[in-house]
C-alpha atoms as a PDB file:
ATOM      1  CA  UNK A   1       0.000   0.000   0.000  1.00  0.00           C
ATOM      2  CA  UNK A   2       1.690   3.034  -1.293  1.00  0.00           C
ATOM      3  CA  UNK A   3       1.169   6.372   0.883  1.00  0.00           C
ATOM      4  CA  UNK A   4       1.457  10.401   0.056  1.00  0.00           C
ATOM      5  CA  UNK A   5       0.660  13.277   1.789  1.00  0.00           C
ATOM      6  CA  UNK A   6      -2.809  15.135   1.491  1.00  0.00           C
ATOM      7  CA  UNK A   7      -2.319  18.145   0.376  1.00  0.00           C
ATOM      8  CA  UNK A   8      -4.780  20.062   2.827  1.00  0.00           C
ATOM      9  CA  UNK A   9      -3.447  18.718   5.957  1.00  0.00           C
ATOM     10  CA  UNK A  10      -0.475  17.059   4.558  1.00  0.00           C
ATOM     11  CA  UNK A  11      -0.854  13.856   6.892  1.00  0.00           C
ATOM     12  CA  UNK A  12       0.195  10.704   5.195  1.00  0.00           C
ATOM     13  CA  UNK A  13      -3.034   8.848   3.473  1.00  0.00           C
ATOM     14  CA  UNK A  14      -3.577   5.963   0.827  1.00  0.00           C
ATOM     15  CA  UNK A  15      -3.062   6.995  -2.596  1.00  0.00           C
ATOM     16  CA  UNK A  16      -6.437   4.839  -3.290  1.00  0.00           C
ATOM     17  CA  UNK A  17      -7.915   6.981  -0.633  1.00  0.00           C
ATOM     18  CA  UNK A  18     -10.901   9.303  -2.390  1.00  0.00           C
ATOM     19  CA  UNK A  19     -11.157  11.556   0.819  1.00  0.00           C
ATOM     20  CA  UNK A  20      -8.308  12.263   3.315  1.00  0.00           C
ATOM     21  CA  UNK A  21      -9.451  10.729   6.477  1.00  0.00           C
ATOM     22  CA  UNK A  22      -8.279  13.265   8.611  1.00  0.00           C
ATOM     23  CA  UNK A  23      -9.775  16.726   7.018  1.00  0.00           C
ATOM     24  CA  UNK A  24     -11.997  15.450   4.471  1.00  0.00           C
ATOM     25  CA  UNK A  25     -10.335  16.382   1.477  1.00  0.00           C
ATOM     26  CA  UNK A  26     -11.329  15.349  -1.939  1.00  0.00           C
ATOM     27  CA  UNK A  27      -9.476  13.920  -4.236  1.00  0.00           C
ATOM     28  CA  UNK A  28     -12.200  13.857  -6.698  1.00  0.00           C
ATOM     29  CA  UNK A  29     -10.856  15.546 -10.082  1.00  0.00           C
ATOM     30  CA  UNK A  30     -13.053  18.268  -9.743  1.00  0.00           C
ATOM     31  CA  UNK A  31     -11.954  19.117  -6.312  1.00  0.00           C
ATOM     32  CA  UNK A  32      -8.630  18.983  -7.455  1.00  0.00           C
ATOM     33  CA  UNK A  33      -9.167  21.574 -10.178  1.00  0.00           C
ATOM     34  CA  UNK A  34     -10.605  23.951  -7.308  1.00  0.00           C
ATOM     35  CA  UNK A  35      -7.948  23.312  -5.566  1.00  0.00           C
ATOM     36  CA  UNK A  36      -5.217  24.098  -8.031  1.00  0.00           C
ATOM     37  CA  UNK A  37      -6.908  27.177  -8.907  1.00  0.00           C
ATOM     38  CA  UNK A  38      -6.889  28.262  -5.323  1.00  0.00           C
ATOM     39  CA  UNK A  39      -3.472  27.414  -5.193  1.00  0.00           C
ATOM     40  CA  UNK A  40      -2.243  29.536  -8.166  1.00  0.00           C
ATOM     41  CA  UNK A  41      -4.565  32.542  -6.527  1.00  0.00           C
ATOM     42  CA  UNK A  42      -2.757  32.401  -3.381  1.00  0.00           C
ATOM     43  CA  UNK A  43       0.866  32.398  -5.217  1.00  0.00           C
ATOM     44  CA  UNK A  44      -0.305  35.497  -7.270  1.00  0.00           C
ATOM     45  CA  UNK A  45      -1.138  37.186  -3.915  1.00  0.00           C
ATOM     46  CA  UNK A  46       2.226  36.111  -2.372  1.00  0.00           C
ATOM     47  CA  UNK A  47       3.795  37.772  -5.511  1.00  0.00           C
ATOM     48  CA  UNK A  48       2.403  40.728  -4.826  1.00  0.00           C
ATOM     49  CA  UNK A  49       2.884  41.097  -0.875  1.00  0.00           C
ATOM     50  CA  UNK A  50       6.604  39.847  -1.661  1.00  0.00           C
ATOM     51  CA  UNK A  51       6.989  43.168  -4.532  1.00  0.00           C
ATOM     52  CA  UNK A  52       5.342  45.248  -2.227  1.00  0.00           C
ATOM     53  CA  UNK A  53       7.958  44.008   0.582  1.00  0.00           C
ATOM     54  CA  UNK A  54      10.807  44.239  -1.914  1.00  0.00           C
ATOM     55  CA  UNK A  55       9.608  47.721  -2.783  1.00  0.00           C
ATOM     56  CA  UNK A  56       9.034  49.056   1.029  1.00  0.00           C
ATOM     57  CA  UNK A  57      12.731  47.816   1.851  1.00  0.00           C
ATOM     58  CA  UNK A  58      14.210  49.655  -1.011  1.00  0.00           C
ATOM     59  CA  UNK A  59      12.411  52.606   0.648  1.00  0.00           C
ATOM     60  CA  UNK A  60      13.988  52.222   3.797  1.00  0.00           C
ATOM     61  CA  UNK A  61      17.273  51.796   2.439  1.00  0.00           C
ATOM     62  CA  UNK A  62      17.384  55.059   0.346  1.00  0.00           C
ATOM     63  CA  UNK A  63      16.520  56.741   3.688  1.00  0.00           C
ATOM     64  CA  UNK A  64      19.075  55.152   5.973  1.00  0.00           C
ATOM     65  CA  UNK A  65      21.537  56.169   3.276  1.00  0.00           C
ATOM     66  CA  UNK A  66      20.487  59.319   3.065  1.00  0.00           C
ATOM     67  CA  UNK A  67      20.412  59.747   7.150  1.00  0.00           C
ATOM     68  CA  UNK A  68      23.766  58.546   7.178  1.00  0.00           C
ATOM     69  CA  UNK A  69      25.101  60.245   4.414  1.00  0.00           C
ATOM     70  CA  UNK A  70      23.755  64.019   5.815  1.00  0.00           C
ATOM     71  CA  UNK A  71      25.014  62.612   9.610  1.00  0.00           C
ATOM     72  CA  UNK A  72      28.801  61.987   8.131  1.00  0.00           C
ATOM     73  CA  UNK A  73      28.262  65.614   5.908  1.00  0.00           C
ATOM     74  CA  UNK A  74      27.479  66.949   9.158  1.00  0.00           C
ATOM     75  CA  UNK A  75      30.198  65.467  11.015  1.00  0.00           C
ATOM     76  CA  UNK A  76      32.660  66.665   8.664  1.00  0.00           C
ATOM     77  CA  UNK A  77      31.270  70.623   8.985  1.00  0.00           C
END
């Protein structure tokens, strides 16, 4: 009997299983079309919190430079 994880809960479950046991997952091949369509929906989000991150910490960083730049032009007047 050959076992892999469900992908909801990710407990190990018979691949003949047609539900996971555990959180009632279907592994009907509609369900798994939802599923995979939820899944790509969720990495498009993640791509944009993750450019919005990128973008904030660029932010930040042209500001610390800049503090540190007008604290050493200070330092030298």
């Amino acid at each position: 009997m050959a076992l892999h994880h469900c992908p909801e809960c990710r407990r190990k479950i018979s691949q003949a299983a047609k539900l996971c046991p555990h959180c009632g997952f279907s592994f009907h091949e509609t369900d798994l079309a939802r599923y995979r369509q939820l899944l790509e929906q969720r990495s498009l989000a993640n791509q944009e919190i993750n450019r919005r991150s990128v973008k904030l910490h660029l932010v930040w960083l042209a500001v610390f430079a800049a503090v540190i730049g007008l604290a050493s032009w200070w330092h030298h007047y």
